[in-house]
N, C-alpha and C. Protein backbone atom coordinates (compact mmCIF):
# COMPACT_ATOMS: atom_id res chain seq x y z
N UNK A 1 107.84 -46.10 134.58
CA UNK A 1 107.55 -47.23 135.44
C UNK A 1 107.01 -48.41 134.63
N UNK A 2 107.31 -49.36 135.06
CA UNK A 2 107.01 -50.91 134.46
C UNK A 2 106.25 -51.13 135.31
N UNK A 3 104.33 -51.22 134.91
CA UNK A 3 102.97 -51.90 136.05
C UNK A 3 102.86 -52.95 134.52
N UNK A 4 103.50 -53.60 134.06
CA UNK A 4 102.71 -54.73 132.91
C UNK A 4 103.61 -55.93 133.76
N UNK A 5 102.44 -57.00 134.21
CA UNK A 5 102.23 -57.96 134.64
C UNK A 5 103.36 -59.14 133.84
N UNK A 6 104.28 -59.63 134.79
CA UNK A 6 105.15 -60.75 134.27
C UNK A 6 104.91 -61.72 134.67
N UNK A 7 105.12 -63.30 134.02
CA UNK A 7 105.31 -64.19 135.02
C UNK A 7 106.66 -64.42 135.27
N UNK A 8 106.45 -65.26 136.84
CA UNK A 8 107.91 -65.18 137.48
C UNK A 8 107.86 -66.58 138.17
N UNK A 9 109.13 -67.10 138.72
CA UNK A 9 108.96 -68.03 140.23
C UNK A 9 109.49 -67.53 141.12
N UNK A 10 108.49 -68.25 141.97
CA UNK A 10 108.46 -67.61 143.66
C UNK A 10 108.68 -68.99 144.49
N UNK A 11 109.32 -68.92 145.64
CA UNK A 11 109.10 -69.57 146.49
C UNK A 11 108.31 -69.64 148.15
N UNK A 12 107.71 -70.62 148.29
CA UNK A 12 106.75 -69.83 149.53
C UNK A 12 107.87 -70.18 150.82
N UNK A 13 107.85 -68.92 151.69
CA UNK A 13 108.81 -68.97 152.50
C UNK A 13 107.87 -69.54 153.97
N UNK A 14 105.86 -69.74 153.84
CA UNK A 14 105.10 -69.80 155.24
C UNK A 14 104.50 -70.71 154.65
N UNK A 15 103.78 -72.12 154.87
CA UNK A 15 102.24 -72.67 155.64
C UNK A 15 101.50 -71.75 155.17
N UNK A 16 100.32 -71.81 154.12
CA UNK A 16 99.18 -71.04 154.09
C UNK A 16 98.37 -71.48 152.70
N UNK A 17 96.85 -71.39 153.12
CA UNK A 17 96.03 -71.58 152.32
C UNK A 17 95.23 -69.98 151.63
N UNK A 18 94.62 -70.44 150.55
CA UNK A 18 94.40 -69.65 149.75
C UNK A 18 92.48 -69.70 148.78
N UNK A 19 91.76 -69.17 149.16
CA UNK A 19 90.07 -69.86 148.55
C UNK A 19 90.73 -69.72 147.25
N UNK A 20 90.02 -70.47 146.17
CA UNK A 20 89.64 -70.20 145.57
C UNK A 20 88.33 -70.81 144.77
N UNK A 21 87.44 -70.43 143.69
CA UNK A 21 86.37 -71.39 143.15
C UNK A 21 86.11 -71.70 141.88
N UNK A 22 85.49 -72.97 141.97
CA UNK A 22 85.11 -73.84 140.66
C UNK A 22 84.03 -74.02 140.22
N UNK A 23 83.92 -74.40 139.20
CA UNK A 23 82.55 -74.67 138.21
C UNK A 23 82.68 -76.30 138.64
N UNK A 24 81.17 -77.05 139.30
CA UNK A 24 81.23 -77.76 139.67
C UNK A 24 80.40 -79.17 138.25
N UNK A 25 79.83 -77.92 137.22
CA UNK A 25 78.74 -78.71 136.23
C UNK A 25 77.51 -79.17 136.46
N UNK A 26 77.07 -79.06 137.91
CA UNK A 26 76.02 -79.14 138.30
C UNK A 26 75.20 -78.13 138.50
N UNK A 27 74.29 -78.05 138.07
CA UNK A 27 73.01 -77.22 138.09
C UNK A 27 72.63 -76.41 139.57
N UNK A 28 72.29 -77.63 140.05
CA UNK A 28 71.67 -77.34 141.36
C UNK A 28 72.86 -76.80 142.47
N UNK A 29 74.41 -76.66 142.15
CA UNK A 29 75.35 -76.10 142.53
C UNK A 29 76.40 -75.76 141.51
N UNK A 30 76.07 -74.63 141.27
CA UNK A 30 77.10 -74.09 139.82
C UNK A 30 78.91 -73.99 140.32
N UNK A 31 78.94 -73.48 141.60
CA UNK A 31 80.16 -73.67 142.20
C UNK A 31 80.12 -73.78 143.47
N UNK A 32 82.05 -73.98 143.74
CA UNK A 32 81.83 -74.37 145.14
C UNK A 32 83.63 -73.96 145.40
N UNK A 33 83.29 -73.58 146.45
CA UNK A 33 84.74 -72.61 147.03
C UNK A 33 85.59 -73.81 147.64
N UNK A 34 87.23 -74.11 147.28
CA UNK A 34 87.75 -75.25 147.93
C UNK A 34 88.85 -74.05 148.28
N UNK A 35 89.74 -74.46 148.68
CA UNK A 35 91.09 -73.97 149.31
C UNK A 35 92.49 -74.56 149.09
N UNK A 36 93.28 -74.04 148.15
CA UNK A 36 94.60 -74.29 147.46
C UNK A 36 95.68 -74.32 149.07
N UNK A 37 96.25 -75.39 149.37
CA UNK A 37 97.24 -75.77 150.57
C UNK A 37 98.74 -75.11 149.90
N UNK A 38 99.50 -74.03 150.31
CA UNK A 38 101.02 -74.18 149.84
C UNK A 38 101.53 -74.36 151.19
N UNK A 39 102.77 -75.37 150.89
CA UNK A 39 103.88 -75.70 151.89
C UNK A 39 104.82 -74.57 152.01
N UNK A 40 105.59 -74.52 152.86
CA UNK A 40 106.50 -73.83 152.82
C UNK A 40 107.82 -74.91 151.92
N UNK A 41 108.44 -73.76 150.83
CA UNK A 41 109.58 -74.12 150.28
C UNK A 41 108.99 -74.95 148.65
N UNK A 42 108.31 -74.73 148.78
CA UNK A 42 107.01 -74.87 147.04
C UNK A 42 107.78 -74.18 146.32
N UNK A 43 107.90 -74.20 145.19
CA UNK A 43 107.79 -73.40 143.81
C UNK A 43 106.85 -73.14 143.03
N UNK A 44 106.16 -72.10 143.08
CA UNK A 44 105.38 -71.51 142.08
C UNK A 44 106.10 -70.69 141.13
N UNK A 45 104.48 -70.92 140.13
CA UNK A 45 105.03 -69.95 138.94
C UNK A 45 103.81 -69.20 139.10
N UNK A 46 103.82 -67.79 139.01
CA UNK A 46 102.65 -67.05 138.71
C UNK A 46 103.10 -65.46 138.21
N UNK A 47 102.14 -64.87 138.21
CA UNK A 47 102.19 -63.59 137.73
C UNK A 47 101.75 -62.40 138.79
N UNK A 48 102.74 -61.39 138.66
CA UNK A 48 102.84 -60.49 139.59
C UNK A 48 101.85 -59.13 139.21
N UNK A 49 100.78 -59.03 140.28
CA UNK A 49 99.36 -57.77 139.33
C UNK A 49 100.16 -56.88 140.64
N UNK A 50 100.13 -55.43 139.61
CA UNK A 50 100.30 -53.91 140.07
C UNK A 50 98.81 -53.67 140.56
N UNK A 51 99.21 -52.65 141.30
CA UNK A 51 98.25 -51.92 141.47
C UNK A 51 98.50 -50.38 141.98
N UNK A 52 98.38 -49.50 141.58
CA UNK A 52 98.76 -47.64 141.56
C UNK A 52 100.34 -47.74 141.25
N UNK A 53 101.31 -48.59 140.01
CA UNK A 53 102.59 -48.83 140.32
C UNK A 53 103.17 -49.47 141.43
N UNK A 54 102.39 -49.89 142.38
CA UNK A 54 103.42 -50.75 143.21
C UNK A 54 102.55 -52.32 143.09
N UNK A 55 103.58 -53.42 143.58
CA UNK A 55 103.12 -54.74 143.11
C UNK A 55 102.11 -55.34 144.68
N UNK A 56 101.40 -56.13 144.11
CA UNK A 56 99.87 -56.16 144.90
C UNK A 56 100.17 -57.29 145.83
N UNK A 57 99.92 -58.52 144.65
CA UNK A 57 100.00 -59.82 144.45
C UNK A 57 100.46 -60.79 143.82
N UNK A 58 100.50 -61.55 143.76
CA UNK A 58 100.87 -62.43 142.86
C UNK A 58 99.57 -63.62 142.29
N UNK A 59 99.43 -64.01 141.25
CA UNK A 59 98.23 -64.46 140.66
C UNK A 59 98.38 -65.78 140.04
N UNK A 60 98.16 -66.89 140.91
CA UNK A 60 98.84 -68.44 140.75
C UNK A 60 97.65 -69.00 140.17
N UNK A 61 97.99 -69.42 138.97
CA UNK A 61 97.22 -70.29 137.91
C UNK A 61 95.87 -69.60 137.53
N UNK A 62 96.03 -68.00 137.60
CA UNK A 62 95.18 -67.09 137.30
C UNK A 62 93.51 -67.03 138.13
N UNK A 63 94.07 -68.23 139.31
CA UNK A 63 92.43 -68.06 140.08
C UNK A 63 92.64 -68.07 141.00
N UNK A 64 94.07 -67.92 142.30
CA UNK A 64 94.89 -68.19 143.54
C UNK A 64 94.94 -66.67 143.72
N UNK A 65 94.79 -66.28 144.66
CA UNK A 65 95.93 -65.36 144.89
C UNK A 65 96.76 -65.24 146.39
N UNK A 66 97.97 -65.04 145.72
CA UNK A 66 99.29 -65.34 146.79
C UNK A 66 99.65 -64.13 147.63
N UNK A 67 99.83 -63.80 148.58
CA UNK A 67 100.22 -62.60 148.97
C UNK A 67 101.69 -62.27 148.93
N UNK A 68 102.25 -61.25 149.42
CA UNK A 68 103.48 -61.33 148.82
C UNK A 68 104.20 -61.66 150.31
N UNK A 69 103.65 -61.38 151.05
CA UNK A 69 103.94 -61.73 152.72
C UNK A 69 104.68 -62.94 152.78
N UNK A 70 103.96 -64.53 151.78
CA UNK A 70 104.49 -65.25 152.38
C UNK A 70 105.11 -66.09 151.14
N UNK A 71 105.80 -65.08 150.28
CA UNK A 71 106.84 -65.33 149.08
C UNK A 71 108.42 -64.63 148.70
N UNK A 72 108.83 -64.90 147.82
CA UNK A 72 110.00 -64.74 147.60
C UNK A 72 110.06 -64.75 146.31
N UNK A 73 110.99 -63.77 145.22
CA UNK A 73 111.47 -64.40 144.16
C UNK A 73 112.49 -65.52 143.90
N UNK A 74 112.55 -66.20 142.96
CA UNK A 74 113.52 -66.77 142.81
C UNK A 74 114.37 -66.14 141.61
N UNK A 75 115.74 -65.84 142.19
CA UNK A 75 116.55 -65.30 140.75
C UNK A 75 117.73 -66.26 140.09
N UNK A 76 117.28 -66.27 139.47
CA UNK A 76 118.37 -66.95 138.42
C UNK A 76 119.34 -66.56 137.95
């Protein structure tokens, strides 16, 4: 079995947001949780994480994560 993590493109086939958080440089608020918007019909690039051999998620700009619910590959 192949569980080593590739990157790939996906397209989002739904409308959906995604938390994720930042280092804001401020002290008195070290971070702060915003929320990544995908359209439907986007192209991403990200990387696909296993988990027990079967695929989980997908992992957009290594701090997103995409579900697979509302993606697609794209094949070339």
């Amino acid at each position: 079995m192949n569980n080593k993590s590739k990157k790939a493109t996906y397209v989002v086939t739904k409308d959906f947001k995604t938390p994720y958080v930042r280092s804001t440089n401020d002290p008195r608020r070290p971070t702060e949780i915003k929320a990544k918007l995908f359209r439907r019909g986007e192209i991403i690039a990200g990387e696909m994480i296993y988990t027990n051999g079967k695929p989980a998620f997908v992992m957009y700009n290594g701090v997103c994560v995409v579900p697979l619910a509302v993606i697609k590959a794209v094949v070339t």
